[in-house]
C-alpha atoms as a PDB file:
ATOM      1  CA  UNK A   1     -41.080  -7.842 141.117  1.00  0.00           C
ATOM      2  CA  UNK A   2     -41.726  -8.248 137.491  1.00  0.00           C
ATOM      3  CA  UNK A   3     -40.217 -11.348 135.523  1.00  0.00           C
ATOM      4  CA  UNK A   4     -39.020 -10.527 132.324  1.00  0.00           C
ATOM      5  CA  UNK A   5     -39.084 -13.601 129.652  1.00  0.00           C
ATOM      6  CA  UNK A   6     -41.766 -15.328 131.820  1.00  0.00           C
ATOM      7  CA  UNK A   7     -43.505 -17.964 129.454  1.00  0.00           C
ATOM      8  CA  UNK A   8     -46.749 -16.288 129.776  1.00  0.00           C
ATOM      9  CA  UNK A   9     -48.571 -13.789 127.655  1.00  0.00           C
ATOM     10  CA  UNK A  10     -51.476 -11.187 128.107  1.00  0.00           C
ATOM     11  CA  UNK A  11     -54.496 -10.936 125.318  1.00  0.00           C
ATOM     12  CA  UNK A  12     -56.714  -7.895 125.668  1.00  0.00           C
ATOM     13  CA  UNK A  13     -60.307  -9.065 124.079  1.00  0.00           C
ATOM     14  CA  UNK A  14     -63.473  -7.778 123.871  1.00  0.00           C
ATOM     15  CA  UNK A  15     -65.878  -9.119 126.543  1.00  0.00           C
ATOM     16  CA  UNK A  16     -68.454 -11.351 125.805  1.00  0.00           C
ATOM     17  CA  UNK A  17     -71.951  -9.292 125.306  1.00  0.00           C
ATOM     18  CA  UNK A  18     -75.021  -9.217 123.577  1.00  0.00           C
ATOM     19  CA  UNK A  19     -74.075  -5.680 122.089  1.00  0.00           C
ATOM     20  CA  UNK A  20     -71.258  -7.645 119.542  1.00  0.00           C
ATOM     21  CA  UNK A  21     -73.703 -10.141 118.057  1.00  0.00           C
ATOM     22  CA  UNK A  22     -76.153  -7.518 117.242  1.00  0.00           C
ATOM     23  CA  UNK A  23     -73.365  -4.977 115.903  1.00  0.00           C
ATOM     24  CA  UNK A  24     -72.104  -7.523 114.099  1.00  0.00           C
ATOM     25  CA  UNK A  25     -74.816  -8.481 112.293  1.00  0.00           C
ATOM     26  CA  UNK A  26     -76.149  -5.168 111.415  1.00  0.00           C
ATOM     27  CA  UNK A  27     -73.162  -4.766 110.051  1.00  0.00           C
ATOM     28  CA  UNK A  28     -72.139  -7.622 107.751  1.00  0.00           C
ATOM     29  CA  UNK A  29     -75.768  -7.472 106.871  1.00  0.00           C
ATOM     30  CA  UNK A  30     -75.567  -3.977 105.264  1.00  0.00           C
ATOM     31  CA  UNK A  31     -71.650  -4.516 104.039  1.00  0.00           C
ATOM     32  CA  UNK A  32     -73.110  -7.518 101.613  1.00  0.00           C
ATOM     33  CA  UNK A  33     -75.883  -4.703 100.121  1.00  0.00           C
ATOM     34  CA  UNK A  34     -75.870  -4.332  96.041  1.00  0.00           C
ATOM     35  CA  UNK A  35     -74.190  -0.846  96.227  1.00  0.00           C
ATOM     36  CA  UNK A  36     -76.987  -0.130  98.548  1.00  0.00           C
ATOM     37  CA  UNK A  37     -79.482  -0.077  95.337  1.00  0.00           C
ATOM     38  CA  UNK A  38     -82.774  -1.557  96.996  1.00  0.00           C
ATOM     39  CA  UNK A  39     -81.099  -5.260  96.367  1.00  0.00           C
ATOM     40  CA  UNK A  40     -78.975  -6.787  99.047  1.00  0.00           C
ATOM     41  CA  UNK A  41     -78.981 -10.393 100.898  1.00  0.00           C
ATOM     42  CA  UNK A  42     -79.175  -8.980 104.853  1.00  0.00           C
ATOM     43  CA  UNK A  43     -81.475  -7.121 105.531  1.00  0.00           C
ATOM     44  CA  UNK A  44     -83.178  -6.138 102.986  1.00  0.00           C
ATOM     45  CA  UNK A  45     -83.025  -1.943 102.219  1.00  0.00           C
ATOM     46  CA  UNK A  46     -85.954   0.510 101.246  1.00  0.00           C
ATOM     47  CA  UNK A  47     -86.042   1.509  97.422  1.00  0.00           C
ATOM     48  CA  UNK A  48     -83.629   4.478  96.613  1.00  0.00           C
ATOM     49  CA  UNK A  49     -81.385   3.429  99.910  1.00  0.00           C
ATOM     50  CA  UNK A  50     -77.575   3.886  99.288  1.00  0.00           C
ATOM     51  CA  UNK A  51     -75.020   2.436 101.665  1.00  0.00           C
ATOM     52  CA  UNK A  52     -72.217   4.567 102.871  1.00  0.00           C
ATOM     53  CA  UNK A  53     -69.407   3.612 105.135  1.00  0.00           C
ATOM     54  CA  UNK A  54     -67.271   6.707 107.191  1.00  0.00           C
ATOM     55  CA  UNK A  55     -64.431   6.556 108.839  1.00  0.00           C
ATOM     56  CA  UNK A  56     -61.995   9.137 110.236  1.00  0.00           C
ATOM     57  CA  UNK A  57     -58.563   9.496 110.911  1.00  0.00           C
ATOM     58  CA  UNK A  58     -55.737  12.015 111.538  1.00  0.00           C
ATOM     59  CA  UNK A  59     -52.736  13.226 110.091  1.00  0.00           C
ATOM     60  CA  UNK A  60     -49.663  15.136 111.704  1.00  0.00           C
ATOM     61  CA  UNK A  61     -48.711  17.529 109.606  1.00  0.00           C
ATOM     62  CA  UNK A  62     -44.643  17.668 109.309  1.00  0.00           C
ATOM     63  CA  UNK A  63     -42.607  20.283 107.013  1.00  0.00           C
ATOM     64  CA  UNK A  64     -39.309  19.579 105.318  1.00  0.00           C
ATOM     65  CA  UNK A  65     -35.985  21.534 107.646  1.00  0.00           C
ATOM     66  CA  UNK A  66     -34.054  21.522 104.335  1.00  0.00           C
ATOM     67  CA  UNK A  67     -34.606  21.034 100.727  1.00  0.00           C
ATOM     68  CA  UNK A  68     -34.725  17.136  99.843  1.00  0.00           C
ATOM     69  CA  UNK A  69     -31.898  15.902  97.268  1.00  0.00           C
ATOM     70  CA  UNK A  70     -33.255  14.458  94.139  1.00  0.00           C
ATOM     71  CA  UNK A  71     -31.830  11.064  93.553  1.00  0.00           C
ATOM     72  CA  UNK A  72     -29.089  10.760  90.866  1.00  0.00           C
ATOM     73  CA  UNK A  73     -27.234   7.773  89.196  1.00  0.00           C
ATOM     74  CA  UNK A  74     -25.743   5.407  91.837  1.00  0.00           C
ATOM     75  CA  UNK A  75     -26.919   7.713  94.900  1.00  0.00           C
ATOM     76  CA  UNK A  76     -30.664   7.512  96.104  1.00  0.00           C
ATOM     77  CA  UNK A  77     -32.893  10.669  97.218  1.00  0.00           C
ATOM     78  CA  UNK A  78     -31.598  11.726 100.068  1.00  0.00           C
ATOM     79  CA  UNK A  79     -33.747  13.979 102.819  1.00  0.00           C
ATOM     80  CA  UNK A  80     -32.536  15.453 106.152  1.00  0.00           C
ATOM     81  CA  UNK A  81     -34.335  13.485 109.228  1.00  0.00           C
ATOM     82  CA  UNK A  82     -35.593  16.815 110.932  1.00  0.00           C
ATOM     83  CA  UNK A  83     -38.767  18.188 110.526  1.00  0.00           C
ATOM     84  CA  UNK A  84     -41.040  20.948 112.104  1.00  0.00           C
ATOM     85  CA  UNK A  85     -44.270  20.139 113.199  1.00  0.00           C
ATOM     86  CA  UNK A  86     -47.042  22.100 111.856  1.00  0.00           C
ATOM     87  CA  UNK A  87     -50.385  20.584 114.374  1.00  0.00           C
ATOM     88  CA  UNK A  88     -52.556  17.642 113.060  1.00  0.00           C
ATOM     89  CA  UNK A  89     -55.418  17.776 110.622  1.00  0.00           C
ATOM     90  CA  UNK A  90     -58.510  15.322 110.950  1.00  0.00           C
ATOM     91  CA  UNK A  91     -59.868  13.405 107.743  1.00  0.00           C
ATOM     92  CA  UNK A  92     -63.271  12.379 107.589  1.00  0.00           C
ATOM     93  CA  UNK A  93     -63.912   9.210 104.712  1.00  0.00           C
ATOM     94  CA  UNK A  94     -67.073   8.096 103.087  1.00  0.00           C
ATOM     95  CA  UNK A  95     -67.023   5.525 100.629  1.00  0.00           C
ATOM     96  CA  UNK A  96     -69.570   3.547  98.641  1.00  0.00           C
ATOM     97  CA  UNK A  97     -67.518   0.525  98.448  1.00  0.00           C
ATOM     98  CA  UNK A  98     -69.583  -1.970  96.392  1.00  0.00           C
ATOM     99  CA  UNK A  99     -69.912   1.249  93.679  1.00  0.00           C
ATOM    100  CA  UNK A 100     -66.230   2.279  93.735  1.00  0.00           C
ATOM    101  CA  UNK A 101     -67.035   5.716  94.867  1.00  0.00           C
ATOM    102  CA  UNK A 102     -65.376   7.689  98.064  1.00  0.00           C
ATOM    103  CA  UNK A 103     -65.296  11.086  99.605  1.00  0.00           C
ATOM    104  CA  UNK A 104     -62.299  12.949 102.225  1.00  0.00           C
ATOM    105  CA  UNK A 105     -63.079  15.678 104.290  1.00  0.00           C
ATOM    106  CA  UNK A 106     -59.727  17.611 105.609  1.00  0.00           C
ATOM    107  CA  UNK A 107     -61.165  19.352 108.633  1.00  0.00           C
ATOM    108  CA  UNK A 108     -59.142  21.133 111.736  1.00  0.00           C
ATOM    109  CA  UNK A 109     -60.587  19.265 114.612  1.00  0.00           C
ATOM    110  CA  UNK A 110     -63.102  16.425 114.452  1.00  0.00           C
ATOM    111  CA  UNK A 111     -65.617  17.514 116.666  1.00  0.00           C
ATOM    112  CA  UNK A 112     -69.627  17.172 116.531  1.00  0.00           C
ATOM    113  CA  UNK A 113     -69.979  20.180 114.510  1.00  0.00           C
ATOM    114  CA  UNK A 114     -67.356  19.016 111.706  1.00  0.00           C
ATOM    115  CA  UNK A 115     -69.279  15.512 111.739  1.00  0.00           C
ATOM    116  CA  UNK A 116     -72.500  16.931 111.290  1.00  0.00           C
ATOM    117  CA  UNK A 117     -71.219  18.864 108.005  1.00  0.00           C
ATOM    118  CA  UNK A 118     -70.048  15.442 106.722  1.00  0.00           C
ATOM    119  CA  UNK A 119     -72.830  13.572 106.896  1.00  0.00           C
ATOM    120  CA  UNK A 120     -75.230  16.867 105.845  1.00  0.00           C
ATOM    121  CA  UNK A 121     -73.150  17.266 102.881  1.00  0.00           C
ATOM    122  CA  UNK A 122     -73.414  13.541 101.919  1.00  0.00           C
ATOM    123  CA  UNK A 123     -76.950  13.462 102.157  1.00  0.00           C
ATOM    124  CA  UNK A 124     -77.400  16.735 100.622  1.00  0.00           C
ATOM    125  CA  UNK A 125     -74.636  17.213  97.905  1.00  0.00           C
ATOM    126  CA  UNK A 126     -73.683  13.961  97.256  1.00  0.00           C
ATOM    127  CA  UNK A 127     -76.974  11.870  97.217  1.00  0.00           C
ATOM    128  CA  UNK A 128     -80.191  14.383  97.289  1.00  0.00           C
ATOM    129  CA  UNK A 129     -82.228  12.083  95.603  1.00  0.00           C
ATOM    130  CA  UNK A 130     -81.706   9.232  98.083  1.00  0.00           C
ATOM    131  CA  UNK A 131     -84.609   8.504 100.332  1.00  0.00           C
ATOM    132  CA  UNK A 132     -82.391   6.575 102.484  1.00  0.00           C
ATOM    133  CA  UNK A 133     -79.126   6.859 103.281  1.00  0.00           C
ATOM    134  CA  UNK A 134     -77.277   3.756 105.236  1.00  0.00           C
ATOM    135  CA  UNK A 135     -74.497   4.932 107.113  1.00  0.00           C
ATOM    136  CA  UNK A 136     -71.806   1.910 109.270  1.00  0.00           C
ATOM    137  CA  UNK A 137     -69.807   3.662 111.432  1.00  0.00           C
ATOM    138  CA  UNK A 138     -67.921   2.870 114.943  1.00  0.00           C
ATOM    139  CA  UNK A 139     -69.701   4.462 118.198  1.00  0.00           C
ATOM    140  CA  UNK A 140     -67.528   7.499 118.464  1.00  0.00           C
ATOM    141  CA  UNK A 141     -69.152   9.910 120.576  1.00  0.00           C
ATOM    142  CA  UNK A 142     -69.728  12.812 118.040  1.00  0.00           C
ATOM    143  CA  UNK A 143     -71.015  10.110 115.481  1.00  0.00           C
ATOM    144  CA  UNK A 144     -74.655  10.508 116.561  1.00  0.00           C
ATOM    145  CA  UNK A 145     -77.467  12.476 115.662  1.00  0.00           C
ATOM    146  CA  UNK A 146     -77.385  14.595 118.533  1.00  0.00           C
ATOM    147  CA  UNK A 147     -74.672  16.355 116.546  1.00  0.00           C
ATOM    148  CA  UNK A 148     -76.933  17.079 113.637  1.00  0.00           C
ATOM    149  CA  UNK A 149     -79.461  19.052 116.321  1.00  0.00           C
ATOM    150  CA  UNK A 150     -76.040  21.198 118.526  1.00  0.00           C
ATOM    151  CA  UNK A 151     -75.011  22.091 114.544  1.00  0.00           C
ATOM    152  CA  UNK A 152     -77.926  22.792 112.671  1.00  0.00           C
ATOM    153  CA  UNK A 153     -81.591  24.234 112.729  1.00  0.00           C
ATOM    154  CA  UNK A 154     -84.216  21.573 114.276  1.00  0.00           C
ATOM    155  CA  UNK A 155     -85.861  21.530 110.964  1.00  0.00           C
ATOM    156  CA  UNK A 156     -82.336  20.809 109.070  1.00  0.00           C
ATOM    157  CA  UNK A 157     -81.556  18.349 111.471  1.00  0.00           C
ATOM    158  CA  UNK A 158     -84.583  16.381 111.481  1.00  0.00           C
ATOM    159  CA  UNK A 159     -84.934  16.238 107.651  1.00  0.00           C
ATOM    160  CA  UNK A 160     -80.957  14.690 107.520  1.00  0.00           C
ATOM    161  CA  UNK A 161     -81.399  12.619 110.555  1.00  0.00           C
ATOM    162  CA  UNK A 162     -84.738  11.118 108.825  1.00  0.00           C
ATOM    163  CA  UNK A 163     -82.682  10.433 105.896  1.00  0.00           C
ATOM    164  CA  UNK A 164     -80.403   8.134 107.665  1.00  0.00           C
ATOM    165  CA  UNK A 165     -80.243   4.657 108.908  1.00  0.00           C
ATOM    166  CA  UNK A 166     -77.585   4.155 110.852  1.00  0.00           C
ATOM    167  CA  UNK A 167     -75.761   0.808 112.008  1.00  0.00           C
ATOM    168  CA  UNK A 168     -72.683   0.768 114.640  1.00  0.00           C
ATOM    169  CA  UNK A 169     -69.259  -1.306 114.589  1.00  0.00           C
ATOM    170  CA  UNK A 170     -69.147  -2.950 117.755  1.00  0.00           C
ATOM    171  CA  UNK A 171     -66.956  -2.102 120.387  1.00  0.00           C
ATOM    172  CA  UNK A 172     -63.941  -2.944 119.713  1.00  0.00           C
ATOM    173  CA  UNK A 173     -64.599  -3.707 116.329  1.00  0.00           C
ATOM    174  CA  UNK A 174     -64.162  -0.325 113.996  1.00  0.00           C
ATOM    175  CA  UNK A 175     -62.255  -3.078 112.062  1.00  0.00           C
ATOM    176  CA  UNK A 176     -65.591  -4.417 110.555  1.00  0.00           C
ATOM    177  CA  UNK A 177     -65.969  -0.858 109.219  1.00  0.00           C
ATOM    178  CA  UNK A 178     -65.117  -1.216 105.282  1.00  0.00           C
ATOM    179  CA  UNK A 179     -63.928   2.616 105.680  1.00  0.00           C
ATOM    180  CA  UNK A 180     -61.388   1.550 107.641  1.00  0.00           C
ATOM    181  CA  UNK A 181     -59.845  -0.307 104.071  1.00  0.00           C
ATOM    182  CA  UNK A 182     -60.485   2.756 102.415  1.00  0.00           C
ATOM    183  CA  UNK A 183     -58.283   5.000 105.205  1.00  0.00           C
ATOM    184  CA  UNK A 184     -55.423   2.409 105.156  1.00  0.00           C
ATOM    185  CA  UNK A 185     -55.031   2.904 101.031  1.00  0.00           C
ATOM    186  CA  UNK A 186     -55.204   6.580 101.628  1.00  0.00           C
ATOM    187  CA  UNK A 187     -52.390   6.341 104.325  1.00  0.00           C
ATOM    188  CA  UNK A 188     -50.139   3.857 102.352  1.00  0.00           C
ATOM    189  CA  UNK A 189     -50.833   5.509  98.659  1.00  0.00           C
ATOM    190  CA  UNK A 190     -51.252   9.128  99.446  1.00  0.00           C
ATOM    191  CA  UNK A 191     -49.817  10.629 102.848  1.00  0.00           C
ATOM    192  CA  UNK A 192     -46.815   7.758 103.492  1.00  0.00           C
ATOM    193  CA  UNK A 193     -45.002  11.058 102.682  1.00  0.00           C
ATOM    194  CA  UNK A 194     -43.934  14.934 104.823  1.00  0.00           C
ATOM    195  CA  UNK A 195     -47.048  17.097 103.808  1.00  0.00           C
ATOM    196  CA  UNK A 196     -46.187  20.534 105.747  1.00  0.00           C
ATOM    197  CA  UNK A 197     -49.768  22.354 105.812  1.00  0.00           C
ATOM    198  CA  UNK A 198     -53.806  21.796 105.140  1.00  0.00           C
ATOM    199  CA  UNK A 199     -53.757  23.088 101.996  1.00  0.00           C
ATOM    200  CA  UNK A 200     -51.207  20.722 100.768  1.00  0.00           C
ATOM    201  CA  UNK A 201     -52.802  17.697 102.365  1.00  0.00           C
ATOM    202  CA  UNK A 202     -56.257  18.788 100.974  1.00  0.00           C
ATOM    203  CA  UNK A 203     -54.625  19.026  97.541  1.00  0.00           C
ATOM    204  CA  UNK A 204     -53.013  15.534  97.717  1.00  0.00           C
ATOM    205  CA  UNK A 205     -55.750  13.986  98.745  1.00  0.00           C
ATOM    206  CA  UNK A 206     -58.466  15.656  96.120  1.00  0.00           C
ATOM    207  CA  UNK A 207     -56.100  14.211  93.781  1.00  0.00           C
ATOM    208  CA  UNK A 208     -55.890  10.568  95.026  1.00  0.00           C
ATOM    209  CA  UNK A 209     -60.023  10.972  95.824  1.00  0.00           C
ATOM    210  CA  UNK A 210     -60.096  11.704  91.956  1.00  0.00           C
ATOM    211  CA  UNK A 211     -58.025   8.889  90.729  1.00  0.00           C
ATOM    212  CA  UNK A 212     -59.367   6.135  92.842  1.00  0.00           C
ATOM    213  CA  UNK A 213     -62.849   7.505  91.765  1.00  0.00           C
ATOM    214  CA  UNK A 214     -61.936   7.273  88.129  1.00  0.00           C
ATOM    215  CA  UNK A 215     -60.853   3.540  88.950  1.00  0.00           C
ATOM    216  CA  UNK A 216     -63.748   2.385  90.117  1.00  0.00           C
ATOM    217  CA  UNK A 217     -61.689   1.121  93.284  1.00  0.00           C
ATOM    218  CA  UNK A 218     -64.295  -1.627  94.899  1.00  0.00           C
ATOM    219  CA  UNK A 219     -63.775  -3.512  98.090  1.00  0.00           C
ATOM    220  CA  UNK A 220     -64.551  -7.057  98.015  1.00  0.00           C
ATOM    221  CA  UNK A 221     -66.268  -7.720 101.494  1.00  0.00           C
ATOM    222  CA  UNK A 222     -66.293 -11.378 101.725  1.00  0.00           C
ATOM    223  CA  UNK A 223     -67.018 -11.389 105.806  1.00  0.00           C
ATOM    224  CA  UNK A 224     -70.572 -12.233 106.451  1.00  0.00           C
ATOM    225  CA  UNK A 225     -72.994 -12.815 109.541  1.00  0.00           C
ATOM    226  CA  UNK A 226     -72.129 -16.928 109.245  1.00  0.00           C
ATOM    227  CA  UNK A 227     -68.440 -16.109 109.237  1.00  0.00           C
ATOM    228  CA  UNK A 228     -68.764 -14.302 112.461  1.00  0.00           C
ATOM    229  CA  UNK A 229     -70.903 -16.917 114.226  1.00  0.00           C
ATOM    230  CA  UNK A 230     -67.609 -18.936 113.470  1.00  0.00           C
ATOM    231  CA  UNK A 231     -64.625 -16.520 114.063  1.00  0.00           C
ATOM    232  CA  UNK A 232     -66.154 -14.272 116.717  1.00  0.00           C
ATOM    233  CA  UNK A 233     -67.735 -17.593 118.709  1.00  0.00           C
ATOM    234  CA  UNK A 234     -65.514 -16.462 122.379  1.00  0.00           C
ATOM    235  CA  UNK A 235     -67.737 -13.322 122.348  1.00  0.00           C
ATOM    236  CA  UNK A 236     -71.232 -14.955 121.492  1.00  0.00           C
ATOM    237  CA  UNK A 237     -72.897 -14.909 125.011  1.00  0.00           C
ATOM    238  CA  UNK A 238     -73.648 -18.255 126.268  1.00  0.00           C
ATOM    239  CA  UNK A 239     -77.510 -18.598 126.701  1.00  0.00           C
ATOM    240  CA  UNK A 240     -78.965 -21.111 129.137  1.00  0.00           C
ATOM    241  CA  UNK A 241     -82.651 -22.558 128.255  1.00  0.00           C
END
């Protein structure tokens, strides 16, 4: 029989493994990079590399049962609780964070196919001249380069997957992902809101995409490799000499 108000409490955690300490650093490593411009503190990145950091999330899209009420003096807006569900769109991020520079992709599903046409078109129309392209990301199933090869000619494939150097979140840890910022201020500034069908979405969020671009919007990553060795110390594996 289960007690209810039982002064105990259940914490789910990552387990302890080698896997988080070597995400982890990978990770802060590249997050601390100079815009990804061949100047960084950990590790140290090829000449012409550029960091990018995707993310993906979804969005349900929900349409308005009857026109909303503009607000008026002494009454506030005023919108009818119903809605009709339209299906769910997927958003693929990329952002340069340390440049102030990020990219949405409003896609129908987010499959292996609709990943590899992300990451071809940010090596390809959004950085051509990079010779390397440094990509954090959380261990998603579609987010390898497998995908590249069931989307695209061999050739095509190899020449974007050579481009890339890619570093995983660990498990359990998309939250070191700097994307993951990124997606929250797209959420909270952009589709906190009913946004009925993909054209509308798309719209709206070309529109924030433009004027967070023209901002400059940075993220200040202050979380480095010593920091975790402090706050991630429980999943550290204990070695014995």
């Amino acid at each position: 029989m289960r007690r209810y108000g039982a002064p105990y409490s259940k914490q789910a955690q990552a387990l302890a493994e080698g896997a988080v300490v070597h995400s982890t650093r990978g990770e802060c490593g590249v997050c601390l990079a100079d815009g990804g411009r061949a100047r960084c503190l950990h590790p140290p990145l090829r000449s012409g590399a550029t960091g990018r950091l995707p993310g993906r999330d979804s969005r349900q899209l929900l349409a308005e049962t009857r026109p909303r009420q503009p607000s008026a003096p002494g009454r506030p807006e005023r919108h009818d609780p119903e809605y009709v569900r339209g299906g769910v769109v997927n958003l693929f991020l990329v952002t340069e964070p340390l440049r102030g520079w990020c990219d949405v992709r409003v896609s129908d599903q987010r499959t292996r196919i609709d990943w590899a046409h992300c990451v071809r078109d940010l090596v390809d129309v959004h950085y051509p001249e990079a010779e390397m392209v440094v990509l954090v990301m959380d261990q998603l199933n579609t987010h390898s380069p497998a995908s590249l090869y069931e989307t695209f000619a061999p050739a095509v494939a190899k020449r974007v997957t050579d481009t890339l150097e890619i570093h995983y979140t660990p498990k359990h840890g998309s939250w070191l992902n700097m994307a993951e910022l990124a997606l929250s201020a797209l959420q909270r500034q952009c589709l906190d809101r009913r946004l009925a069908d993909q054209a509308t979405v798309e719209r709206e969020v070309a529109a924030w995409v433009a004027a967070r671009n023209a901002a400059n919007a940075t993220i200040d990553w202050r979380f480095t490799a010593a920091d975790a060795r402090i706050k991630l110390t429980r999943l550290y594996p204990a070695v014995q000499a």
